[in-house]
Protein backbone atom coordinates (compact mmCIF):
# COMPACT_ATOMS: atom_id res chain seq x y z
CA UNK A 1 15.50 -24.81 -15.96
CA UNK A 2 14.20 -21.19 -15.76
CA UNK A 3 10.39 -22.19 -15.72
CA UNK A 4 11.72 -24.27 -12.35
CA UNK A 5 13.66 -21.10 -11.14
CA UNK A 6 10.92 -19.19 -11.13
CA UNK A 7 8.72 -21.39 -8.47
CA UNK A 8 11.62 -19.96 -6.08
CA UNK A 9 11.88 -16.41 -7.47
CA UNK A 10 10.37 -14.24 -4.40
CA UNK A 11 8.34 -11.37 -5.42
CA UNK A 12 10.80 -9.18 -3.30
CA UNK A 13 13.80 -9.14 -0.92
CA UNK A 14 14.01 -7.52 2.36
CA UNK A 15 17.11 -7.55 4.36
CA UNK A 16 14.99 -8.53 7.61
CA UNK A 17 11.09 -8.31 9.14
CA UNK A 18 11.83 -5.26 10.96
CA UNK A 19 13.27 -2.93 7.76
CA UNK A 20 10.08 -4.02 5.22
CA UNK A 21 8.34 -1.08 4.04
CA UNK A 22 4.84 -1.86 5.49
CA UNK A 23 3.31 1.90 4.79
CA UNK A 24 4.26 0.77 0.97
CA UNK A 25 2.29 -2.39 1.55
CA UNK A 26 -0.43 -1.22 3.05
CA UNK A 27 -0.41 1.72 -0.16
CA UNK A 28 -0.79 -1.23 -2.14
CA UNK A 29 -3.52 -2.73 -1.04
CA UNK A 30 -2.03 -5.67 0.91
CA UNK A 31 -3.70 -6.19 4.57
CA UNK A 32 -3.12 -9.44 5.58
CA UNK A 33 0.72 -10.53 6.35
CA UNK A 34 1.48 -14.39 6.73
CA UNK A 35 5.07 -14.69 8.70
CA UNK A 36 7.06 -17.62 9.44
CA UNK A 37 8.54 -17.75 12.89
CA UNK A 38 11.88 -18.70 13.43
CA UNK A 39 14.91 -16.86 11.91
CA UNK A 40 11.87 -14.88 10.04
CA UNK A 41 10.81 -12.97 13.69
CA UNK A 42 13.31 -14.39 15.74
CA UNK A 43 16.32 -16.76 16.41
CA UNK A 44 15.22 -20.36 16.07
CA UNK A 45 12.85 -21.89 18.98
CA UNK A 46 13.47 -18.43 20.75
CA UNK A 47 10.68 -16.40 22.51
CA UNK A 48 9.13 -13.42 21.22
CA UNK A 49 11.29 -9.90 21.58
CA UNK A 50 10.27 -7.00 22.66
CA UNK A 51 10.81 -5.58 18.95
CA UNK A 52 8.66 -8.79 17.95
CA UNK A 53 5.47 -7.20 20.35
CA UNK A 54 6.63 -3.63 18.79
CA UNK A 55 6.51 -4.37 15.15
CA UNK A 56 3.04 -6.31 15.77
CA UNK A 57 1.66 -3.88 18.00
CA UNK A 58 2.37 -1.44 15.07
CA UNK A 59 1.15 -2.99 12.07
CA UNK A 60 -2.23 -4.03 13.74
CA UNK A 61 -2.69 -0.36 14.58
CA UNK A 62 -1.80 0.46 10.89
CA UNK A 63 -4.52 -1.73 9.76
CA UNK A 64 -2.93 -5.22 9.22
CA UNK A 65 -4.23 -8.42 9.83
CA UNK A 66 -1.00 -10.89 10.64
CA UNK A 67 -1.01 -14.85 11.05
CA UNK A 68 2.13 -17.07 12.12
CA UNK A 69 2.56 -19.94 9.13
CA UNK A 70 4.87 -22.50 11.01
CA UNK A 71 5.65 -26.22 10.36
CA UNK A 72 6.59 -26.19 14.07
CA UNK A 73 4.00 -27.61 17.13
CA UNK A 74 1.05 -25.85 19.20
CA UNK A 75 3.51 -25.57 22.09
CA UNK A 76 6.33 -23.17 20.11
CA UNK A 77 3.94 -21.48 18.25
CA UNK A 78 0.69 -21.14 20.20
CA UNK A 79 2.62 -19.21 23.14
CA UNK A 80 4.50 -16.74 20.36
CA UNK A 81 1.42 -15.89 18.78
CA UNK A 82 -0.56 -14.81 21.73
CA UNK A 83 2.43 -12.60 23.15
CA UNK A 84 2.04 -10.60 19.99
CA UNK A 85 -1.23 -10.45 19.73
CA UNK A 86 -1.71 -12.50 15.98
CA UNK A 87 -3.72 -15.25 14.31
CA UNK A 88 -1.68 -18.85 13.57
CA UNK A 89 -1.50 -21.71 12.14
CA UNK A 90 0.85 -24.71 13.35
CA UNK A 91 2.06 -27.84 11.76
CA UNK A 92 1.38 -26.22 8.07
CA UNK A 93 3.01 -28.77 6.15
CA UNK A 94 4.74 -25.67 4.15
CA UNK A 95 5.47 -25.46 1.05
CA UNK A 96 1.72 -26.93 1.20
CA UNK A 97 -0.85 -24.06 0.45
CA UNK A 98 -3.86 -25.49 2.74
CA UNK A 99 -2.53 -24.00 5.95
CA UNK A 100 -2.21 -20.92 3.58
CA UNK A 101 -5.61 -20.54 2.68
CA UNK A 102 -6.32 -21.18 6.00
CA UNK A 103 -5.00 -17.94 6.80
CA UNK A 104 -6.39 -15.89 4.20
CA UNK A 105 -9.77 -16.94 5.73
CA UNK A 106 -8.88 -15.94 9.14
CA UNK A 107 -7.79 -12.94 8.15
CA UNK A 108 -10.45 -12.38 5.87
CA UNK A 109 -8.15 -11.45 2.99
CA UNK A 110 -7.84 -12.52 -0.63
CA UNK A 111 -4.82 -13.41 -2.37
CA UNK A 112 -3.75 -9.81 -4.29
CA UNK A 113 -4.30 -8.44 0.04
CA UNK A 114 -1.68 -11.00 1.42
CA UNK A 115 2.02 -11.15 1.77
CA UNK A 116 3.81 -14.34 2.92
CA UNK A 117 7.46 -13.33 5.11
CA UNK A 118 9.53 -15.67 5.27
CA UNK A 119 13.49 -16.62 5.31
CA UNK A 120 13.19 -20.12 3.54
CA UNK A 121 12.56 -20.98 -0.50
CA UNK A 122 11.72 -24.93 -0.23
CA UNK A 123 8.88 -23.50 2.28
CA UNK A 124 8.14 -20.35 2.99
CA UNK A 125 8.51 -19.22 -0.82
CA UNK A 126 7.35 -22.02 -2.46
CA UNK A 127 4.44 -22.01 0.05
CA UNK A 128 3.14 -18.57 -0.88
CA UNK A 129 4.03 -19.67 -4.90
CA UNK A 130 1.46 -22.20 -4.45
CA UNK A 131 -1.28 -20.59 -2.85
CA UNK A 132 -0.90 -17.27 -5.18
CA UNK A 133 0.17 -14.50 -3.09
CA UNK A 134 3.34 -12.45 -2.50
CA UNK A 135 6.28 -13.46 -1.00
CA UNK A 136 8.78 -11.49 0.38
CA UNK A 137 12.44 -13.54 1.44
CA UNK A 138 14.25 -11.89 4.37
CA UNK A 139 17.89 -13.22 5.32
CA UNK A 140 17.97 -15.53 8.28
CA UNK A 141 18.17 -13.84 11.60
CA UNK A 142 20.78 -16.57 13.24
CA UNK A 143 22.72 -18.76 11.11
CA UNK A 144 23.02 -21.56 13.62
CA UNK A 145 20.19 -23.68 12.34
CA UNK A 146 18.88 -27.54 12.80
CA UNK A 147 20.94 -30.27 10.40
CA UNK A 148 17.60 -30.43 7.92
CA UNK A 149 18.12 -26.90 7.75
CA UNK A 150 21.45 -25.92 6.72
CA UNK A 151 21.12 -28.99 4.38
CA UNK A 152 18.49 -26.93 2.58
CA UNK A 153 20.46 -24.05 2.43
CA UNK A 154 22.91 -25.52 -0.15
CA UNK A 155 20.69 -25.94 -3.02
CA UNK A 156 19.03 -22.90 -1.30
CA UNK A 157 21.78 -20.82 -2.00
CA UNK A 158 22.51 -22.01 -5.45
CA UNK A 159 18.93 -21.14 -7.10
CA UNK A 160 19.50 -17.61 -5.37
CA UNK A 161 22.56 -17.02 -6.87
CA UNK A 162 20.94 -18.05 -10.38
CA UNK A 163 17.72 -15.93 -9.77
CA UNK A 164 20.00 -12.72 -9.44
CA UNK A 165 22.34 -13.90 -12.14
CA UNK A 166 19.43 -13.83 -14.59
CA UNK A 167 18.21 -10.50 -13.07
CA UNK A 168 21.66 -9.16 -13.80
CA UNK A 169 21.35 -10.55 -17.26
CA UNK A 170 17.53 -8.94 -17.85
CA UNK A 171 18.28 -6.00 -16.77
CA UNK A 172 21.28 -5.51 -18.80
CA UNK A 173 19.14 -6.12 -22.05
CA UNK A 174 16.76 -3.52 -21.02
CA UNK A 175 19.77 -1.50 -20.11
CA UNK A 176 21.18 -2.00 -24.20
């Protein structure tokens, strides 16, 4: 079961997309940052904030490259994307990696350069697993979500409270 596990195991946590430590990031070398829309940037199928355009607006003028990884359609995504000013990629078919890739090359980044954001494991997570990179999981903004969703979020929360029970358990052997 732990091999299994591990598919889902993000290679960090953040709280949200707005309290990630992107001068840390960019310190190591990443430079190209594949998010997921909604309940990643924003609520789901809502608009882009003001904070959205802010954090955008900042990390392009830190040096970032950014693309928007959605399974959603041209018409949610396509208008989101242009208000803050990034690259994107719709119908992805996450936890596929092609759409992935995809954005690598647009952003003309490599796999060790790119971090995938995202609040899901059977997609976002898996999705960067596949294709190599970095994943980061940040807590759903809004927890009304649609049916297919919050079905998701069951098993989703089991393998999360098994990934930081065998943390727990690791890090007390090192501790002994």
């Amino acid at each position: 079961m732990g091999k299994i596990l591990e598919l889902f195991r993000p290679s960090d946590y953040a709280a949200s997309s707005y309290t990630i430590d992107y001068e840390a990031l960019y310190r190591q070398g990443i430079r190209g940052l594949i998010y997921d829309v909604d309940n990643t940037l924003v609520p789901h199928g809502a608009p882009a904030q003001e904070r959205t355009v802010e954090l955008f607006g900042r990390l392009h003028r830190m040096g970032f490259h950014t693309c928007l990884l959605s399974n959603n359609d041209r018409p949610r995504v396509e208008p989101f994307a242009k208000k803050i000013g990034s690259d994107f990629r719709f119908l992805a078919h996450k936890p596929m990696p092609k759409a992935c890739r995809e954005a690598m090359t647009a952003m003309g980044t490599a796999p060790r350069s790119t971090v995938l954001i995202g609040d899901q494991l059977f997609t976002d997570i898996l999705c960067a697993r596949f294709s190599g990179i970095r994943s980061i999981l940040v807590s759903p903004i809004d927890p009304k979500e649609e049916i297919q969703i919050v079905l998701k979020r069951i098993p989703e929360k089991w393998i999360l409270k098994r990934l930081r029970k065998e943390k727990e358990t690791t890090e007390k052997q090192k501790n002994s």
